[in-house]
PDB file of N, CA and C in Angstrom:
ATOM      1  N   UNK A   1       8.867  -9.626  14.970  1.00  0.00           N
ATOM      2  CA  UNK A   1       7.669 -10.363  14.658  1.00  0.00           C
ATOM      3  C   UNK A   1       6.966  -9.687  13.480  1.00  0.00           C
ATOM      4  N   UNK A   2       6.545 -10.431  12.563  1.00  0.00           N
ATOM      5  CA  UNK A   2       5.876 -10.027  11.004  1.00  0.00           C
ATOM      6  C   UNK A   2       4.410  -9.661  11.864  1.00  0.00           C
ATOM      7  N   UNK A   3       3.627  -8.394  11.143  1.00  0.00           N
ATOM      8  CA  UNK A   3       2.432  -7.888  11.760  1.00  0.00           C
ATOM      9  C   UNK A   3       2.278  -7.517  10.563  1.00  0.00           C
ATOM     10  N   UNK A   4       0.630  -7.715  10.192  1.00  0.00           N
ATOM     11  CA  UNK A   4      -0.408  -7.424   8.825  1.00  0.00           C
ATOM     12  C   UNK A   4      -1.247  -6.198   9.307  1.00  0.00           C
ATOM     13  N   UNK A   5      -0.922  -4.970   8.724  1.00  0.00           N
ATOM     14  CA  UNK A   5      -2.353  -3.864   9.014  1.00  0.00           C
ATOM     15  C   UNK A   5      -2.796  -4.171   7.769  1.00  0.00           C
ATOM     16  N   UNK A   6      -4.237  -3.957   7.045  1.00  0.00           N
ATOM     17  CA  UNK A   6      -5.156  -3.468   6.420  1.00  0.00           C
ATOM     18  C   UNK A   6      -5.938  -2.499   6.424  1.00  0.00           C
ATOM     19  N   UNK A   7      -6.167  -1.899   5.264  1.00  0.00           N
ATOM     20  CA  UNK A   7      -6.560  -0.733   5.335  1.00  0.00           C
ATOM     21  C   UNK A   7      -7.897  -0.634   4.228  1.00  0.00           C
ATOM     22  N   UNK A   8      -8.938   0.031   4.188  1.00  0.00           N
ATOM     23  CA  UNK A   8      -9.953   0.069   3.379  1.00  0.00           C
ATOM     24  C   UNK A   8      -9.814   1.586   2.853  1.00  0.00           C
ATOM     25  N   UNK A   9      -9.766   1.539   1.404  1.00  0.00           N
ATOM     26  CA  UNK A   9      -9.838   3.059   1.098  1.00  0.00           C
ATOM     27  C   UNK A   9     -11.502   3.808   0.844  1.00  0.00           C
ATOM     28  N   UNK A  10     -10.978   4.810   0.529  1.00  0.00           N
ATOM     29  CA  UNK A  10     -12.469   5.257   0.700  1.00  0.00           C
ATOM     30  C   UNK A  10     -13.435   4.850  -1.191  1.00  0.00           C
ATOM     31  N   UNK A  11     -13.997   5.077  -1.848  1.00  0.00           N
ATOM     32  CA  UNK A  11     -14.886   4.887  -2.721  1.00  0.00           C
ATOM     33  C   UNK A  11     -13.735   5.373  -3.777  1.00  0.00           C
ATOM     34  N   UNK A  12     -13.225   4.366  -4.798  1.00  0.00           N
ATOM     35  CA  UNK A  12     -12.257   4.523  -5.690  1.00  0.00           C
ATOM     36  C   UNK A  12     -13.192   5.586  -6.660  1.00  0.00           C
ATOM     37  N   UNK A  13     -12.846   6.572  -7.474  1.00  0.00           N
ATOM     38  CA  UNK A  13     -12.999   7.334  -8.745  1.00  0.00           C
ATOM     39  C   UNK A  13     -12.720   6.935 -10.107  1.00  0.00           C
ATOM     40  N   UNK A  14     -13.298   7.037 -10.928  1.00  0.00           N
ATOM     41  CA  UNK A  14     -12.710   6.772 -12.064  1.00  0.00           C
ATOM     42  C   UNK A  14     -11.905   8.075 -12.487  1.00  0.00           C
ATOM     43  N   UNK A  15     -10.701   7.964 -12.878  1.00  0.00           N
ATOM     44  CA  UNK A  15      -9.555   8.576 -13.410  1.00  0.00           C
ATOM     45  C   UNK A  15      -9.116   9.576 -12.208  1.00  0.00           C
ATOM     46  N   UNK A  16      -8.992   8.795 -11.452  1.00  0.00           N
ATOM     47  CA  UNK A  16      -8.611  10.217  -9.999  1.00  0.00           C
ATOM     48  C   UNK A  16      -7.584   8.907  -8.894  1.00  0.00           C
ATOM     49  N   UNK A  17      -6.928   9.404  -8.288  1.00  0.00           N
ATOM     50  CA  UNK A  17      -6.161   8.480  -7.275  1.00  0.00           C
ATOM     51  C   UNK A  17      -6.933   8.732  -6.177  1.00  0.00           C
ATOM     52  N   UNK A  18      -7.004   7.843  -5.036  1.00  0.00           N
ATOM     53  CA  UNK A  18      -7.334   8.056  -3.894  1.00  0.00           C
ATOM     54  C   UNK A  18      -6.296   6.900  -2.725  1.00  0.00           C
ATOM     55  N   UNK A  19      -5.801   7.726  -1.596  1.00  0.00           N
ATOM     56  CA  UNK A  19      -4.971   7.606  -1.273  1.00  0.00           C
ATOM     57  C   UNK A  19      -5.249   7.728   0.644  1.00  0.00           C
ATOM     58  N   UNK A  20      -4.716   6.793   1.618  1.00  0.00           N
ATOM     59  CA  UNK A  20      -5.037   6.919   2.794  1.00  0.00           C
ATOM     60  C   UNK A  20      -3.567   6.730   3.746  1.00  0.00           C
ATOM     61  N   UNK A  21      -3.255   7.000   4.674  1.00  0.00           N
ATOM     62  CA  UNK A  21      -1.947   6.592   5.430  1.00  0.00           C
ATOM     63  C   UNK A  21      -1.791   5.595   6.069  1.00  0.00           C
ATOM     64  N   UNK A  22      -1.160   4.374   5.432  1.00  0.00           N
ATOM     65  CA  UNK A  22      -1.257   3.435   6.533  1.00  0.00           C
ATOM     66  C   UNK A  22      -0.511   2.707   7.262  1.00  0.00           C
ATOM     67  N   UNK A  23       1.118   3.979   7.406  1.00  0.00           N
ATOM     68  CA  UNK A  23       1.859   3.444   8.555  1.00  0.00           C
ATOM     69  C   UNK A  23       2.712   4.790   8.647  1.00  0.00           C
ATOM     70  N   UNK A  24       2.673   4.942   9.629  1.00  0.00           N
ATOM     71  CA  UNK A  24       3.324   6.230  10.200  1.00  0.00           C
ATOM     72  C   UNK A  24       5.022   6.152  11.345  1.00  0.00           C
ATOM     73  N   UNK A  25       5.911   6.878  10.985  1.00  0.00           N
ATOM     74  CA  UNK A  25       6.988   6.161  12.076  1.00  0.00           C
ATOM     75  C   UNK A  25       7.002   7.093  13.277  1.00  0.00           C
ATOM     76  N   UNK A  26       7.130   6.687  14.342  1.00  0.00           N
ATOM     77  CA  UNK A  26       6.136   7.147  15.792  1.00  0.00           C
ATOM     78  C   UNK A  26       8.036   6.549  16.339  1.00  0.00           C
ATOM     79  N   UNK A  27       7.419   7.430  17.581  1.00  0.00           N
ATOM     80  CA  UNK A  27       8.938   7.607  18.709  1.00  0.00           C
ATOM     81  C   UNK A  27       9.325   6.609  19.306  1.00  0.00           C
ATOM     82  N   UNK A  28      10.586   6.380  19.274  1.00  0.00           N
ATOM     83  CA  UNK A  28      11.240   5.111  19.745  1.00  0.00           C
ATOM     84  C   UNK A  28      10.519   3.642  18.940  1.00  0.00           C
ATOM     85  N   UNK A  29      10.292   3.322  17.880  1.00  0.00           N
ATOM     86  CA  UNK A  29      10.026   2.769  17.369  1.00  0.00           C
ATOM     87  C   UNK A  29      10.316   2.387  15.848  1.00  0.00           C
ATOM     88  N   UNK A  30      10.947   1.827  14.879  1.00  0.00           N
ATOM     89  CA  UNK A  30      10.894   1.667  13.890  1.00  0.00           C
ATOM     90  C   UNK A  30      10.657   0.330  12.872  1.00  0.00           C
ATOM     91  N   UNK A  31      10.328   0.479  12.093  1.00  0.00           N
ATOM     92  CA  UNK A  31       9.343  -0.503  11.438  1.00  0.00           C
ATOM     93  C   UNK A  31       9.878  -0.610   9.879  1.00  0.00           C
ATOM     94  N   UNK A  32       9.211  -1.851   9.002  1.00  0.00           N
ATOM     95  CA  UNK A  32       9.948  -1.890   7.844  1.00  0.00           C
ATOM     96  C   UNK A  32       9.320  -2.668   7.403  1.00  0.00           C
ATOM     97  N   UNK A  33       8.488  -2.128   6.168  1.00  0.00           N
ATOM     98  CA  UNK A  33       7.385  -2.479   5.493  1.00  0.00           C
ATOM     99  C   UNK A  33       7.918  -3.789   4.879  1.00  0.00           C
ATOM    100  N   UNK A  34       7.020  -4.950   4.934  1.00  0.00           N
ATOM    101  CA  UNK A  34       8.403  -6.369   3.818  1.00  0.00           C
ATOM    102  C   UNK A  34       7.442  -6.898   2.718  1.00  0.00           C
ATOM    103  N   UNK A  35       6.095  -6.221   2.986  1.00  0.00           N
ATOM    104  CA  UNK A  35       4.800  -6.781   1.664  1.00  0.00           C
ATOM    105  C   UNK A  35       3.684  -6.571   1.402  1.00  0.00           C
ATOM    106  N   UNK A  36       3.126  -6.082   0.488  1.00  0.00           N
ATOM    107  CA  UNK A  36       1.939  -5.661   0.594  1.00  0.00           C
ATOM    108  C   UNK A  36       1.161  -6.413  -0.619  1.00  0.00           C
ATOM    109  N   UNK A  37      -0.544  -6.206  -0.769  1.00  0.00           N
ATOM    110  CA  UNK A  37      -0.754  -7.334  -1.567  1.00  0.00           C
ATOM    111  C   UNK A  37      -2.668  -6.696  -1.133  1.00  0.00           C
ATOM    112  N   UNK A  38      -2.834  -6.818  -2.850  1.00  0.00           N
ATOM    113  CA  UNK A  38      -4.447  -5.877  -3.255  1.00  0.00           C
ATOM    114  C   UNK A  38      -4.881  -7.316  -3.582  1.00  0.00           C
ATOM    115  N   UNK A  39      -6.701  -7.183  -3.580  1.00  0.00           N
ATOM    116  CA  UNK A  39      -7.138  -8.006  -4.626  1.00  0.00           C
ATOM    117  C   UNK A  39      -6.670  -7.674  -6.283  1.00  0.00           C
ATOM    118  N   UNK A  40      -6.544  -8.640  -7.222  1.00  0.00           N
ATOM    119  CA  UNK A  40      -6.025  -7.878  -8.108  1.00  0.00           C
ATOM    120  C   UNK A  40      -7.083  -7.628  -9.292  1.00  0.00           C
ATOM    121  N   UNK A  41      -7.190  -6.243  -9.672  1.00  0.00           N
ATOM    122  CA  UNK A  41      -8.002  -5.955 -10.438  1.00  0.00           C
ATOM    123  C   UNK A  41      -7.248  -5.274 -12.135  1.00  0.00           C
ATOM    124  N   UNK A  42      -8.187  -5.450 -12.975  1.00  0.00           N
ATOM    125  CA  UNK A  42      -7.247  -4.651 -14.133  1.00  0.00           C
ATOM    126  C   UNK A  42      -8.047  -2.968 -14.452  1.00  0.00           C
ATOM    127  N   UNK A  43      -6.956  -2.558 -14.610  1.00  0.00           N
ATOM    128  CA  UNK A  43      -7.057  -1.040 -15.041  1.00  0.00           C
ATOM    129  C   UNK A  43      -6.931  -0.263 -13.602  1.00  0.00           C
ATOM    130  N   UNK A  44      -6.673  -1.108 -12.295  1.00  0.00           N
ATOM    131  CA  UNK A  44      -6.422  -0.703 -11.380  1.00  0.00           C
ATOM    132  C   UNK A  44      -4.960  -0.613 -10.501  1.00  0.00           C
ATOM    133  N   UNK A  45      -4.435   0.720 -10.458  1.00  0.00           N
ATOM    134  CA  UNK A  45      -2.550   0.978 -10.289  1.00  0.00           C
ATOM    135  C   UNK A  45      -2.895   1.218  -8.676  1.00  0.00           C
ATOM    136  N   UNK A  46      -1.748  -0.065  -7.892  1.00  0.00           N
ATOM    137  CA  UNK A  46      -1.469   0.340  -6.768  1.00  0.00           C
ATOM    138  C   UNK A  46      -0.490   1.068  -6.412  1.00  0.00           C
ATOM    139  N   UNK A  47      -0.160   2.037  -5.466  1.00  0.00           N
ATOM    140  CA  UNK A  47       0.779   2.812  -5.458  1.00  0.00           C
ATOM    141  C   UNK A  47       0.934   3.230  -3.924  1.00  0.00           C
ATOM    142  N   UNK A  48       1.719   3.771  -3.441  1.00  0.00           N
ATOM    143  CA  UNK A  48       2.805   3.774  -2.420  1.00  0.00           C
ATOM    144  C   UNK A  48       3.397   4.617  -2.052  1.00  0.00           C
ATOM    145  N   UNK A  49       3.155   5.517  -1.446  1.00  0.00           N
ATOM    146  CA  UNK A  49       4.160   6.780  -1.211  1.00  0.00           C
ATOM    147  C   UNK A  49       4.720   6.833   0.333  1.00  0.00           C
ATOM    148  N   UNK A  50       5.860   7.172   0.376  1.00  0.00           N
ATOM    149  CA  UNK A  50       6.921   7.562   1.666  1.00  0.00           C
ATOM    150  C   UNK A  50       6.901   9.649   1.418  1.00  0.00           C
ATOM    151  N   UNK A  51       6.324   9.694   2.308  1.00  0.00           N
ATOM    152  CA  UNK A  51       6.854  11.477   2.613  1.00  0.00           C
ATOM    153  C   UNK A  51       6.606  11.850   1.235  1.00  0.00           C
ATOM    154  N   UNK A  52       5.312  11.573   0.651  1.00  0.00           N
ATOM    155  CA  UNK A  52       5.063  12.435  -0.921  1.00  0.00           C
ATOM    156  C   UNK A  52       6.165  11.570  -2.040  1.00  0.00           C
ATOM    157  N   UNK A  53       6.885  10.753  -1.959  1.00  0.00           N
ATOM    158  CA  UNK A  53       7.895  10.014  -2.925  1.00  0.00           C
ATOM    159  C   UNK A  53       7.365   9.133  -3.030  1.00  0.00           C
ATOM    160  N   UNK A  54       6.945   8.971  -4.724  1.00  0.00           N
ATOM    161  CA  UNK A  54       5.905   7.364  -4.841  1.00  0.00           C
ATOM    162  C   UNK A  54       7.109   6.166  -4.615  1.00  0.00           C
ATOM    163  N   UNK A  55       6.764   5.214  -4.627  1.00  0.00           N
ATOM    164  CA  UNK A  55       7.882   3.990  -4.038  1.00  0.00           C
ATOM    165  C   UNK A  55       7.188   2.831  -5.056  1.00  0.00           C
ATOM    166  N   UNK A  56       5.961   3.216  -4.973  1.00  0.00           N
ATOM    167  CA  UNK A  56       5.091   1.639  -5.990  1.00  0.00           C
ATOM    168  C   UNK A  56       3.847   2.515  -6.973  1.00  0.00           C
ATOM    169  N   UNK A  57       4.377   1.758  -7.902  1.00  0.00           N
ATOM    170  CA  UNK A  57       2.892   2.223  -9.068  1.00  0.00           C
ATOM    171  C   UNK A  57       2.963   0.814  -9.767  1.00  0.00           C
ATOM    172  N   UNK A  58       2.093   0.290  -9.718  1.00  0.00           N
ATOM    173  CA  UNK A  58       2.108  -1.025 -10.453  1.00  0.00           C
ATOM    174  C   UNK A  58       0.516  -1.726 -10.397  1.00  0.00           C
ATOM    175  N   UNK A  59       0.286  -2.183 -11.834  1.00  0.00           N
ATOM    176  CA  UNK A  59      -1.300  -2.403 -12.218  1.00  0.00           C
ATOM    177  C   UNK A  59      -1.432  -3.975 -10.678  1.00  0.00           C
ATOM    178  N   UNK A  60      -2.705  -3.265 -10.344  1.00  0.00           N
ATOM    179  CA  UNK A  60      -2.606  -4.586  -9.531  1.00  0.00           C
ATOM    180  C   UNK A  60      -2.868  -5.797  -9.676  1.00  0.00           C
ATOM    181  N   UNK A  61      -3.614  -6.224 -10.895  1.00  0.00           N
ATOM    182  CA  UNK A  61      -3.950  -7.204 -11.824  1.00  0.00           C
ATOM    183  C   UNK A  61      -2.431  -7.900 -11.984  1.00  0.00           C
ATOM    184  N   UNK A  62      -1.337  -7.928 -11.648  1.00  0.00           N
ATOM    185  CA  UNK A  62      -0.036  -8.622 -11.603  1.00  0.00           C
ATOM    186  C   UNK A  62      -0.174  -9.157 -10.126  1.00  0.00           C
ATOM    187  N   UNK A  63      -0.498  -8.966  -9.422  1.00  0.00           N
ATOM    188  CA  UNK A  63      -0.632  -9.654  -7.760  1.00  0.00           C
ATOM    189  C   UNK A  63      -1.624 -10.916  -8.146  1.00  0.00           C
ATOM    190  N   UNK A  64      -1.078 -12.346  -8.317  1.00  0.00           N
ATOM    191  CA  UNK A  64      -2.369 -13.165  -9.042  1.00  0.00           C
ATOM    192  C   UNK A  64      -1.935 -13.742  -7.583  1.00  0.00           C
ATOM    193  N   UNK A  65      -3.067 -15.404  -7.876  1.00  0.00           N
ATOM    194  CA  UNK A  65      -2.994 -16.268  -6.861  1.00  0.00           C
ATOM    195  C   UNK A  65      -1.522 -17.282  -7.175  1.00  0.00           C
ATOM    196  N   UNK A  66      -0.729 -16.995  -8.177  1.00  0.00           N
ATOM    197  CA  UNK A  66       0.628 -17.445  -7.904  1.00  0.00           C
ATOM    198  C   UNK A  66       1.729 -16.254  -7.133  1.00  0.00           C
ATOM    199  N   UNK A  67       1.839 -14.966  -6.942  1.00  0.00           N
ATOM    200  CA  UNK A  67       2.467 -14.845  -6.526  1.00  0.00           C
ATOM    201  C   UNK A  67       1.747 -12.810  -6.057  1.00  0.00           C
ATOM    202  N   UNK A  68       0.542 -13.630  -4.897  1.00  0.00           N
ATOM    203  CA  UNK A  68      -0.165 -12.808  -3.991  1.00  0.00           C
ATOM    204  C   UNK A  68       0.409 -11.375  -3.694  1.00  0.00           C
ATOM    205  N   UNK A  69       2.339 -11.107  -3.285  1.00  0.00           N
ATOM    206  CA  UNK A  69       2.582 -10.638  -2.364  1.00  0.00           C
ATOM    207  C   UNK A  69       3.471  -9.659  -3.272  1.00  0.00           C
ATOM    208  N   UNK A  70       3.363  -8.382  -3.136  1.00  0.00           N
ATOM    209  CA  UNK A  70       4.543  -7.676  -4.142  1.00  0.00           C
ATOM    210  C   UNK A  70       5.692  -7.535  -2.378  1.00  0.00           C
ATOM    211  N   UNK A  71       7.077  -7.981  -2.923  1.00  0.00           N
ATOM    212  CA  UNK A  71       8.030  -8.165  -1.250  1.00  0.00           C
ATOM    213  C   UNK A  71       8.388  -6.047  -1.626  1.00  0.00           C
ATOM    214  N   UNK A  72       8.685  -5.898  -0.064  1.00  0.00           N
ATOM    215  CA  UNK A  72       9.397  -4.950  -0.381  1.00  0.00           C
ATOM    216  C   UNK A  72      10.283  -4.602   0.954  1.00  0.00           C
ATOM    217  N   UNK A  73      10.763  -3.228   0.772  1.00  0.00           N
ATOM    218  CA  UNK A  73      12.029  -3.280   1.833  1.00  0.00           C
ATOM    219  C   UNK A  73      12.293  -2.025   2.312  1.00  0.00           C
ATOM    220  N   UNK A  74      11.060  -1.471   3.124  1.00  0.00           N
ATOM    221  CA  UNK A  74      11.103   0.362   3.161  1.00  0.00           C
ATOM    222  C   UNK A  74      11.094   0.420   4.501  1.00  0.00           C
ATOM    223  N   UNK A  75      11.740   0.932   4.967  1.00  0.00           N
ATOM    224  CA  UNK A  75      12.146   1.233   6.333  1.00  0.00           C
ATOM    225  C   UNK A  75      11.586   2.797   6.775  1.00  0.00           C
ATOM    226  N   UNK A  76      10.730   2.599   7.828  1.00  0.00           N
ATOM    227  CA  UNK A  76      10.405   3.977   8.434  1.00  0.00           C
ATOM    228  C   UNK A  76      11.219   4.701   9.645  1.00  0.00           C
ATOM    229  N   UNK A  77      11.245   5.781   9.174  1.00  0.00           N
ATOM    230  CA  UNK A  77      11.664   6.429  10.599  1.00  0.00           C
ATOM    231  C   UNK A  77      10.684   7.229  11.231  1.00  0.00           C
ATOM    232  N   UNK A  78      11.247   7.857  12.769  1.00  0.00           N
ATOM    233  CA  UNK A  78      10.384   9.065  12.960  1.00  0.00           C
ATOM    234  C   UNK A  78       9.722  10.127  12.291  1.00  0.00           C
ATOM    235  N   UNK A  79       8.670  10.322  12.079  1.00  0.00           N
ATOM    236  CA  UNK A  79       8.080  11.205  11.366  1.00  0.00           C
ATOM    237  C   UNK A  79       7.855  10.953   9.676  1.00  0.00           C
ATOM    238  N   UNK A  80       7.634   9.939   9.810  1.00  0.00           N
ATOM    239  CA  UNK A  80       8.065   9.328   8.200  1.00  0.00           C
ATOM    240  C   UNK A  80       6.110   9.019   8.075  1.00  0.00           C
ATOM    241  N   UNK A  81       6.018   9.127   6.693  1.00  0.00           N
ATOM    242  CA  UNK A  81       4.347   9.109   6.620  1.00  0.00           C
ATOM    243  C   UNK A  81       4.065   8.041   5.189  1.00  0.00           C
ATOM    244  N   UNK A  82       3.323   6.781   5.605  1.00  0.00           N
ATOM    245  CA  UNK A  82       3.191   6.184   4.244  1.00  0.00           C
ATOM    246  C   UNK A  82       1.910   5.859   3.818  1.00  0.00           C
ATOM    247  N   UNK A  83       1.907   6.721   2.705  1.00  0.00           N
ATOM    248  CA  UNK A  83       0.407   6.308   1.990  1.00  0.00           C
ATOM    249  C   UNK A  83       0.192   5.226   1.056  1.00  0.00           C
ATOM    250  N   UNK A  84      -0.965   4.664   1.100  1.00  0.00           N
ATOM    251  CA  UNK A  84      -1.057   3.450   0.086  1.00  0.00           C
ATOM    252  C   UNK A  84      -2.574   4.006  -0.678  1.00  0.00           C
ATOM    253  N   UNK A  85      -2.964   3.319  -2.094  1.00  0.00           N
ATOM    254  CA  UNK A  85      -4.175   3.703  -2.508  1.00  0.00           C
ATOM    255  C   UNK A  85      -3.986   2.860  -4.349  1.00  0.00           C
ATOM    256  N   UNK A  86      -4.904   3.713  -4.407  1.00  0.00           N
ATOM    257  CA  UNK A  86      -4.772   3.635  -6.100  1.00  0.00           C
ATOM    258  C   UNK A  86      -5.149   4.463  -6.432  1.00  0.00           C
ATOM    259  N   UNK A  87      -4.584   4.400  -7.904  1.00  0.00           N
ATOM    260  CA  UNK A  87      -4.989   4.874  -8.904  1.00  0.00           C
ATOM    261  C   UNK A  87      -6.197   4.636  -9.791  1.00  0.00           C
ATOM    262  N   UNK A  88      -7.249   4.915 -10.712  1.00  0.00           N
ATOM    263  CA  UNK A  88      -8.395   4.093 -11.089  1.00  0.00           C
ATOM    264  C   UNK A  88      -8.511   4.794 -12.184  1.00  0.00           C
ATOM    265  N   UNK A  89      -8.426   3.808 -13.540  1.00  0.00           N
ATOM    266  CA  UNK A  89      -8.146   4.137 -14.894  1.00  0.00           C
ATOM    267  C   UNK A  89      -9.232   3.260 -15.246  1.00  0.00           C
ATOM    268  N   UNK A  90     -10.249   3.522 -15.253  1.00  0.00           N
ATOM    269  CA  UNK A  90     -11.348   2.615 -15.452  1.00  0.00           C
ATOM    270  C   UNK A  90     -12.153   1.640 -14.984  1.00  0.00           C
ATOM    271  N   UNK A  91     -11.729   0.769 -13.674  1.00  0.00           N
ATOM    272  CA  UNK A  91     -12.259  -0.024 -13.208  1.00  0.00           C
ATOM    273  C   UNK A  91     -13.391   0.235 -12.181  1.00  0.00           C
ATOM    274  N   UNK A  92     -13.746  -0.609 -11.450  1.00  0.00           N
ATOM    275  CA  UNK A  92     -14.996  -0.292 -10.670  1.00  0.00           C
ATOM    276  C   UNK A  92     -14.733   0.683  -9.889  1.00  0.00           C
ATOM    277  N   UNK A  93     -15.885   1.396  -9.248  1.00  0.00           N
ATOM    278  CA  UNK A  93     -15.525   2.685  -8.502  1.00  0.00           C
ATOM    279  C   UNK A  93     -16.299   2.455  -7.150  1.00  0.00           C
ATOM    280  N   UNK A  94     -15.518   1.029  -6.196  1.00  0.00           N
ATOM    281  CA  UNK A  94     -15.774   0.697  -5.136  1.00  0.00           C
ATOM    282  C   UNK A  94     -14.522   0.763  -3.926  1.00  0.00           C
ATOM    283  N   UNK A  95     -14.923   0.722  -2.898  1.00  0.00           N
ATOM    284  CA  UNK A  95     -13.553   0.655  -1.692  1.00  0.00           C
ATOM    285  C   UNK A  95     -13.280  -0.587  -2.166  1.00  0.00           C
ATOM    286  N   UNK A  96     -11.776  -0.195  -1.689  1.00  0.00           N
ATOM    287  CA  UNK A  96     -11.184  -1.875  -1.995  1.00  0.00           C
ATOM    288  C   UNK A  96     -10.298  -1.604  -0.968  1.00  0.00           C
ATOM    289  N   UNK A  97      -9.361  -3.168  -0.901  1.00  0.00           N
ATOM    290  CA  UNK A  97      -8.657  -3.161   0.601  1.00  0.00           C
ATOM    291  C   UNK A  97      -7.076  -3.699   0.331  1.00  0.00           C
ATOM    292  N   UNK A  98      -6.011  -3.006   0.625  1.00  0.00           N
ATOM    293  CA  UNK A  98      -4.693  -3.390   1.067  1.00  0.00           C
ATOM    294  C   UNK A  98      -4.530  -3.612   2.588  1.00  0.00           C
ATOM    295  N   UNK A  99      -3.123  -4.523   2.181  1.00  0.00           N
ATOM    296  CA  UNK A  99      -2.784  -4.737   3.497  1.00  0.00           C
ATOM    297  C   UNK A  99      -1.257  -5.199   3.279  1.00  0.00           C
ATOM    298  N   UNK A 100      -0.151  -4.526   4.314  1.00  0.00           N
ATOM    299  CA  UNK A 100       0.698  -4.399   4.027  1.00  0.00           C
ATOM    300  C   UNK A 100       1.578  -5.107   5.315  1.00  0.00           C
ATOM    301  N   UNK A 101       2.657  -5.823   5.046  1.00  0.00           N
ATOM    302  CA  UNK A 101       3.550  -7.028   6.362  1.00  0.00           C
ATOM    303  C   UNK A 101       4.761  -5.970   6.456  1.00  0.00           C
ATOM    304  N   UNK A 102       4.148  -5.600   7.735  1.00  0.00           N
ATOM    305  CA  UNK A 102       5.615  -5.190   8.675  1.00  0.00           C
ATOM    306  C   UNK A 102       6.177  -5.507   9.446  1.00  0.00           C
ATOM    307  N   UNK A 103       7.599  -5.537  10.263  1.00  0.00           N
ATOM    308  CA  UNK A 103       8.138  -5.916  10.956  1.00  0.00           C
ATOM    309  C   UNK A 103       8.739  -4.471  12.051  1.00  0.00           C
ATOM    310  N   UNK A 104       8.664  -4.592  13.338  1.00  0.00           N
ATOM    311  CA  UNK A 104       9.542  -3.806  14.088  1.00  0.00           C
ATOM    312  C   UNK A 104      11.128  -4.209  14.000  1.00  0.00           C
ATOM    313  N   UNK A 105      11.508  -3.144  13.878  1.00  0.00           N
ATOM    314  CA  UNK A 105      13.203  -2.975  13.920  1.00  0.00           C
ATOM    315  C   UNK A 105      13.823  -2.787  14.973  1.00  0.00           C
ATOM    316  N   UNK A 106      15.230  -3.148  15.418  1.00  0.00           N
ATOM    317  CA  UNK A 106      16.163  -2.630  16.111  1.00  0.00           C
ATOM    318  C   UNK A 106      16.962  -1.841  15.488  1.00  0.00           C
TER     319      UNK A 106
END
């Protein structure tokens, strides 16, 4: 079954990343991220990390109302840690909100 978390980060910076965890792989359980999707702003880089390995850096101002959803295909395991956030190269220096479609695995 497809399941949506969202996440609110804390007060974006100008020229600084800020970054929160928002799926963790927990026991007997595995999961597999299939989409995630920002309001889209310019000068603002969403980004993505698995265990400290970025996975997504991409201006989020490309997420329009034709095609909302960046797909993706990251599979967690036990002990696996994923951060989402941005980057902020100028734009407003407010929380803003992701939210990312996962699925449980067999």
């Amino acid at each position: 079954m497809l399941k949506y978390k969202r996440i609110t980060t804390a007060t974006l910076t100008d020229g600084a990343e800020t970054l929160a965890t928002i799926l963790t792989g927990i026991k007997n359980k595995s999961h597999r991220i299939v989409s995630v999707t920002t309001d889209p702003l310019a000068n603002m880089y969403l980004r993505i990390y698995k265990n400290a390995e970025q996975i997504v850096d991409v201006q989020s101002i490309a997420l329009t109302t034709a095609a909302p959803l960046l797909s993706m295909d990251l599979k967690l395991e036990l002990g696996d840690d994923i951060k989402a956030g941005f980057y902020n190269n100028g734009a407003a220096t407010t929380a803003k909100q992701i939210t990312v479609g996962y699925e449980e695995i067999s």
